[in-house]
PDB file of N, CA and C in Angstrom:
ATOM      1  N   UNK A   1      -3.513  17.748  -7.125  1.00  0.00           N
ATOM      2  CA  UNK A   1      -4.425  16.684  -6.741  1.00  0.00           C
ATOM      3  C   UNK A   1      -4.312  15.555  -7.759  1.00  0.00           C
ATOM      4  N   UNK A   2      -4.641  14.088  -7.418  1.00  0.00           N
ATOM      5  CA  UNK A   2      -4.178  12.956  -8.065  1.00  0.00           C
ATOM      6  C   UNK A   2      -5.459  12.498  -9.045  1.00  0.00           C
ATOM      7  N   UNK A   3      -5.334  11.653  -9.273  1.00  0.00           N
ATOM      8  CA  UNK A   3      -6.883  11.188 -10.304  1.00  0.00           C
ATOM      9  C   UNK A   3      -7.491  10.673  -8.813  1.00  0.00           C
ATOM     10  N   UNK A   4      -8.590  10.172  -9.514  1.00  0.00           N
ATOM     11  CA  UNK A   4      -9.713   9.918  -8.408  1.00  0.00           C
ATOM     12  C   UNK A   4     -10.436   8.156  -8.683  1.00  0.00           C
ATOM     13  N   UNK A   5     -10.696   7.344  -8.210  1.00  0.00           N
ATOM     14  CA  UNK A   5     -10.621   6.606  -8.565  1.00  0.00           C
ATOM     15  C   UNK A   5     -11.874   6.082  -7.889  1.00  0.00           C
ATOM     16  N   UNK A   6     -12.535   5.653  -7.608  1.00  0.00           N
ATOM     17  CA  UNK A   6     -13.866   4.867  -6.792  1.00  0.00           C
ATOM     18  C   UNK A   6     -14.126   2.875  -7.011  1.00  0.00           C
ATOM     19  N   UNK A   7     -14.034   2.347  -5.844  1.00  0.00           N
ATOM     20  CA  UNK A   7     -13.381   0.892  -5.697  1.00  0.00           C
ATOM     21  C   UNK A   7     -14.299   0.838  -4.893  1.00  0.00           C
ATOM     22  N   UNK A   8     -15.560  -0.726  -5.130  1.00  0.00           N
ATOM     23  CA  UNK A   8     -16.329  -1.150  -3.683  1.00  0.00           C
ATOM     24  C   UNK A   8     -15.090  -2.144  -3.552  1.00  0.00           C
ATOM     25  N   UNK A   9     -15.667  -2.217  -2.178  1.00  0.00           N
ATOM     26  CA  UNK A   9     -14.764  -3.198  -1.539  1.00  0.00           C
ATOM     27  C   UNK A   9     -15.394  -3.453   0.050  1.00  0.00           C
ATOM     28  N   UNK A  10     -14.224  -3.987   0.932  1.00  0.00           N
ATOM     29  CA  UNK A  10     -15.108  -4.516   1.940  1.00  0.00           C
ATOM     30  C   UNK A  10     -14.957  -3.925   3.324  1.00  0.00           C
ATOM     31  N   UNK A  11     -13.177  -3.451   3.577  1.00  0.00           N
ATOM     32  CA  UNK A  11     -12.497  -2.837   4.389  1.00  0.00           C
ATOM     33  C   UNK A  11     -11.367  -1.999   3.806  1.00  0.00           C
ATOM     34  N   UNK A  12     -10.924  -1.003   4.589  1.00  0.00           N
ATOM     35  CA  UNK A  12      -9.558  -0.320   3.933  1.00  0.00           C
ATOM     36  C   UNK A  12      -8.956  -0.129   5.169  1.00  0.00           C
ATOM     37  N   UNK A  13      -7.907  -0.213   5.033  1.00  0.00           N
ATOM     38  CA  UNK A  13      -6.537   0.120   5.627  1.00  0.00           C
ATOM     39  C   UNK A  13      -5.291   1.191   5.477  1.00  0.00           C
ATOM     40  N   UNK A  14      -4.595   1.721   6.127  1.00  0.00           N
ATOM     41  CA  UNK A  14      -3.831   2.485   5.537  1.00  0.00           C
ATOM     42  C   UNK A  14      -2.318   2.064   6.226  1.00  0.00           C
ATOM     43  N   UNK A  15      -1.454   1.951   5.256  1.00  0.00           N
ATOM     44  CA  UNK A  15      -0.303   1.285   5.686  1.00  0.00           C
ATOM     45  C   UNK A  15       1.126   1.911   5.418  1.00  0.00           C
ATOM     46  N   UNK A  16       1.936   2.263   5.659  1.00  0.00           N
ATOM     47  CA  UNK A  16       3.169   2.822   4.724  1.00  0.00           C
ATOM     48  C   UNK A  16       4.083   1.411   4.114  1.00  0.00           C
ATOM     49  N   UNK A  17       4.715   1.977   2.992  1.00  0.00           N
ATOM     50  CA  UNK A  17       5.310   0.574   1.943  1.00  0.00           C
ATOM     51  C   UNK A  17       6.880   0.844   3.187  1.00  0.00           C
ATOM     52  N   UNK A  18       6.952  -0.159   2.796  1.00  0.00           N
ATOM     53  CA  UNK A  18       8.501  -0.524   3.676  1.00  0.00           C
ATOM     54  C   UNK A  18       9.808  -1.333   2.966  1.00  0.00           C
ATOM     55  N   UNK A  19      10.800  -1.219   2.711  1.00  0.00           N
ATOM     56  CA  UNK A  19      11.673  -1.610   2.141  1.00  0.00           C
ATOM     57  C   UNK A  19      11.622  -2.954   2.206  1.00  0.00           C
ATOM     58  N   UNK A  20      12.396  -3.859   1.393  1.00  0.00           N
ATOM     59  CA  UNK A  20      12.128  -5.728   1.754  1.00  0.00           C
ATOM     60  C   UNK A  20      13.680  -5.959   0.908  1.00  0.00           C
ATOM     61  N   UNK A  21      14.554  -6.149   1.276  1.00  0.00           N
ATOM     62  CA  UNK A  21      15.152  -7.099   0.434  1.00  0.00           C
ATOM     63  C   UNK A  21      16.510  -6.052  -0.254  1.00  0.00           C
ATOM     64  N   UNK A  22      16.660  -6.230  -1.443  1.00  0.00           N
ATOM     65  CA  UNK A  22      17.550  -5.488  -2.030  1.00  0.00           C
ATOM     66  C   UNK A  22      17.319  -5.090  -3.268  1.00  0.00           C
ATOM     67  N   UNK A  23      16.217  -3.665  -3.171  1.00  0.00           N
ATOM     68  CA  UNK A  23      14.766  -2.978  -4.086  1.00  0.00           C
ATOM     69  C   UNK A  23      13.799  -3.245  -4.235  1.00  0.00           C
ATOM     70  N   UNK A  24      13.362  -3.947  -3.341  1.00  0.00           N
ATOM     71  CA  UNK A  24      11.735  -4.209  -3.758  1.00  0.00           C
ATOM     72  C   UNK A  24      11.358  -3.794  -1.964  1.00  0.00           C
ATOM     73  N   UNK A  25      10.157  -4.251  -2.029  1.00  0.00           N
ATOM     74  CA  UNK A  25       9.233  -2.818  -0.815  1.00  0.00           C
ATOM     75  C   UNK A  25       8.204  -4.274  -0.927  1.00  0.00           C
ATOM     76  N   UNK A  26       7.657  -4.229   0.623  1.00  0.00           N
ATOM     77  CA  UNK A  26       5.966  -4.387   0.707  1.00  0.00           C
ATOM     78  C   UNK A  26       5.333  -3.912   1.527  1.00  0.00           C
ATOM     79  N   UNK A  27       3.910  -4.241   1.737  1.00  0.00           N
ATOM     80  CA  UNK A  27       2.980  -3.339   2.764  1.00  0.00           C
ATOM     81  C   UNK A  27       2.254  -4.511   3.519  1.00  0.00           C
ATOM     82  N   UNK A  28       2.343  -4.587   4.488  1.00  0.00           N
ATOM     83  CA  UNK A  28       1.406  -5.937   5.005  1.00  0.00           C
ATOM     84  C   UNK A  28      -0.349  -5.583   5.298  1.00  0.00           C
ATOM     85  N   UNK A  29      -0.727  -6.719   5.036  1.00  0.00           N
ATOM     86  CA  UNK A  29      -2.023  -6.407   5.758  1.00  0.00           C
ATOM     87  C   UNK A  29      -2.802  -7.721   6.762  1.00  0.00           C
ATOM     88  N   UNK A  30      -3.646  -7.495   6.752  1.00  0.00           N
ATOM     89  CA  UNK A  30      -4.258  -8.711   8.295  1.00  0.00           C
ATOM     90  C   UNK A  30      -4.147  -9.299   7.642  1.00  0.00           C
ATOM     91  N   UNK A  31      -4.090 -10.532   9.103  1.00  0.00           N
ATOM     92  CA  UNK A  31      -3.651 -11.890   8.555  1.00  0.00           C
ATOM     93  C   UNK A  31      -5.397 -12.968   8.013  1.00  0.00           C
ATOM     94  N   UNK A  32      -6.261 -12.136   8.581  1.00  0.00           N
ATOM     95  CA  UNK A  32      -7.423 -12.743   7.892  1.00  0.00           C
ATOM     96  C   UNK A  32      -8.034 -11.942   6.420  1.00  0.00           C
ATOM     97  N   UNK A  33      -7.203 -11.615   5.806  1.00  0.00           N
ATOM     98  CA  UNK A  33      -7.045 -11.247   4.407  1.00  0.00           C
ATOM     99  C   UNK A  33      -6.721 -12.060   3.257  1.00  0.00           C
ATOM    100  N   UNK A  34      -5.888 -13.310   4.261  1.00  0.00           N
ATOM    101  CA  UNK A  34      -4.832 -14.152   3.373  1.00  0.00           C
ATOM    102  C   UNK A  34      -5.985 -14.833   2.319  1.00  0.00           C
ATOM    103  N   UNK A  35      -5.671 -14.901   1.197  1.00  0.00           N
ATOM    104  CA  UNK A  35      -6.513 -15.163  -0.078  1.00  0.00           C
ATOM    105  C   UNK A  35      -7.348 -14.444  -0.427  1.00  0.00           C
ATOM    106  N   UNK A  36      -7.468 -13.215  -0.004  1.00  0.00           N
ATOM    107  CA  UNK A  36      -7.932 -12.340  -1.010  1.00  0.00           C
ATOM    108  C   UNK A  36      -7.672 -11.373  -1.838  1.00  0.00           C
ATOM    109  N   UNK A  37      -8.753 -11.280  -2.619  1.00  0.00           N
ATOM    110  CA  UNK A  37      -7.961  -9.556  -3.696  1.00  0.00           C
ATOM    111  C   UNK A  37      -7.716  -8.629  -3.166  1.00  0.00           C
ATOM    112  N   UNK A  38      -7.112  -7.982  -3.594  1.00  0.00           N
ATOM    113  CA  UNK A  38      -6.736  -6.745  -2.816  1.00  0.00           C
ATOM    114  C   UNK A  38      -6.298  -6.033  -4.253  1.00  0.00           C
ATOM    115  N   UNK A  39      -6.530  -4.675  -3.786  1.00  0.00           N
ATOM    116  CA  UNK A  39      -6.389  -3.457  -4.426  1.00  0.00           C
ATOM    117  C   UNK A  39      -5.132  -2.419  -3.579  1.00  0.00           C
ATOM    118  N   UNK A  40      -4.098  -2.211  -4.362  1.00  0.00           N
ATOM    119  CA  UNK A  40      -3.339  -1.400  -3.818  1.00  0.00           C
ATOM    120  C   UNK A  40      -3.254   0.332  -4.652  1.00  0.00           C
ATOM    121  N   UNK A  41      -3.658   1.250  -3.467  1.00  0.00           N
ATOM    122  CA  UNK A  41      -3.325   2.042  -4.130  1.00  0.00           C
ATOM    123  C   UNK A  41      -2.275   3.308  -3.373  1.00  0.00           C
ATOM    124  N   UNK A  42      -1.626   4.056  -4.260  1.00  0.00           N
ATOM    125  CA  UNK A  42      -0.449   5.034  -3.579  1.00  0.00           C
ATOM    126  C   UNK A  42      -1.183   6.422  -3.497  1.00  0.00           C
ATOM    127  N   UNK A  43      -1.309   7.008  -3.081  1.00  0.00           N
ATOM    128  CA  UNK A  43      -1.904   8.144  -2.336  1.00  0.00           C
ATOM    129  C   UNK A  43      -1.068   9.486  -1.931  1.00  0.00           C
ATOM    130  N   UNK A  44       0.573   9.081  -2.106  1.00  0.00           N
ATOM    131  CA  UNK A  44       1.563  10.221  -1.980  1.00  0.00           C
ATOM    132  C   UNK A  44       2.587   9.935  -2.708  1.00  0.00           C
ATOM    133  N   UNK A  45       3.155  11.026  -3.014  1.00  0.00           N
ATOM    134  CA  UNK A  45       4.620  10.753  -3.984  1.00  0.00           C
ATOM    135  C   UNK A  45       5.492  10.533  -2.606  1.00  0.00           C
ATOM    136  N   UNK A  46       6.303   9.389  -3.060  1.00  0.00           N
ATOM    137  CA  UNK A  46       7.643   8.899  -2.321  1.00  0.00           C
ATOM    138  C   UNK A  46       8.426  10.057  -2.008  1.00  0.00           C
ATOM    139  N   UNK A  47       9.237   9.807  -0.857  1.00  0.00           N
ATOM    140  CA  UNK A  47      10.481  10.896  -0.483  1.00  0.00           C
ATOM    141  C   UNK A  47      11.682  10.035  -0.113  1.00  0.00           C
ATOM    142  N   UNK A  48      12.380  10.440  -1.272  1.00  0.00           N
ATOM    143  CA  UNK A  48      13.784   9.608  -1.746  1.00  0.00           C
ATOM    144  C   UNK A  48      14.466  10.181  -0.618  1.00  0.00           C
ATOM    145  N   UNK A  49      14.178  11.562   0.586  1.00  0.00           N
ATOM    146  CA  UNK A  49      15.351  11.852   1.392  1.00  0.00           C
ATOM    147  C   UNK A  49      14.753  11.180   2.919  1.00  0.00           C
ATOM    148  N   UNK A  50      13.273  10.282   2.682  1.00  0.00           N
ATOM    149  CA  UNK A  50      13.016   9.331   4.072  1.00  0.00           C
ATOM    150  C   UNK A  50      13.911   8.128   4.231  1.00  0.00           C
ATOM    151  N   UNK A  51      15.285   8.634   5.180  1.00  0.00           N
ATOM    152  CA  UNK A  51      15.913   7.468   5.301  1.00  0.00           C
ATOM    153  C   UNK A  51      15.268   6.222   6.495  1.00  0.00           C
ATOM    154  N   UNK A  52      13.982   6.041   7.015  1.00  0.00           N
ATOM    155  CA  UNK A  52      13.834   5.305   7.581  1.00  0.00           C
ATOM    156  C   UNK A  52      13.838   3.333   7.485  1.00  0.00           C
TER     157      UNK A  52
END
Protein backbone atom coordinates (compact mmCIF):
# COMPACT_ATOMS: atom_id res chain seq x y z
CA UNK A 1 0.00 0.00 0.00
CA UNK A 2 1.23 3.62 -1.03
CA UNK A 3 1.40 6.71 1.41
CA UNK A 4 -1.80 8.35 1.88
CA UNK A 5 -2.20 11.70 1.22
CA UNK A 6 -5.56 13.94 1.86
CA UNK A 7 -6.11 17.11 -0.76
CA UNK A 8 -9.48 19.46 -0.60
CA UNK A 9 -10.24 20.25 -3.77
CA UNK A 10 -13.21 20.70 -5.98
CA UNK A 11 -13.61 17.68 -8.50
CA UNK A 12 -11.50 14.51 -9.31
CA UNK A 13 -11.03 12.66 -12.24
CA UNK A 14 -9.35 9.62 -13.15
CA UNK A 15 -7.34 9.46 -16.28
CA UNK A 16 -4.49 7.13 -17.62
CA UNK A 17 -0.97 9.13 -18.59
CA UNK A 18 -0.42 8.61 -22.30
CA UNK A 19 2.72 8.89 -24.21
CA UNK A 20 3.33 12.57 -26.07
CA UNK A 21 6.21 13.11 -28.11
CA UNK A 22 9.61 11.44 -27.81
CA UNK A 23 9.56 10.63 -23.61
CA UNK A 24 7.49 12.69 -22.12
CA UNK A 25 3.62 11.55 -21.34
CA UNK A 26 0.45 13.71 -20.48
CA UNK A 27 -3.00 13.27 -19.00
CA UNK A 28 -5.72 15.60 -20.19
CA UNK A 29 -8.38 17.01 -18.32
CA UNK A 30 -11.73 19.23 -19.07
CA UNK A 31 -11.55 21.84 -20.99
CA UNK A 32 -13.29 24.06 -18.27
CA UNK A 33 -10.29 23.44 -16.00
CA UNK A 34 -8.11 25.58 -18.26
CA UNK A 35 -6.36 27.93 -15.58
CA UNK A 36 -6.49 26.08 -12.85
CA UNK A 37 -4.38 24.24 -10.18
CA UNK A 38 -4.36 21.05 -10.36
CA UNK A 39 -2.89 18.35 -8.35
CA UNK A 40 -1.56 15.30 -10.01
CA UNK A 41 -1.32 12.25 -8.40
CA UNK A 42 -0.05 8.42 -9.52
CA UNK A 43 -1.94 5.79 -7.84
CA UNK A 44 -0.15 2.63 -9.66
CA UNK A 45 3.28 1.61 -10.55
CA UNK A 46 3.79 1.85 -14.42
CA UNK A 47 4.01 -1.39 -16.64
CA UNK A 48 7.02 -1.03 -18.88
CA UNK A 49 5.44 -4.38 -20.78
CA UNK A 50 1.91 -1.97 -21.63
CA UNK A 51 2.68 -1.57 -25.18
CA UNK A 52 -0.37 0.53 -25.84
Amino acid sequence: MGDRYEIEGEEIVEREVKPFGSGGAHVTAPKDWIGADVKLVRTTTPDPTDDE
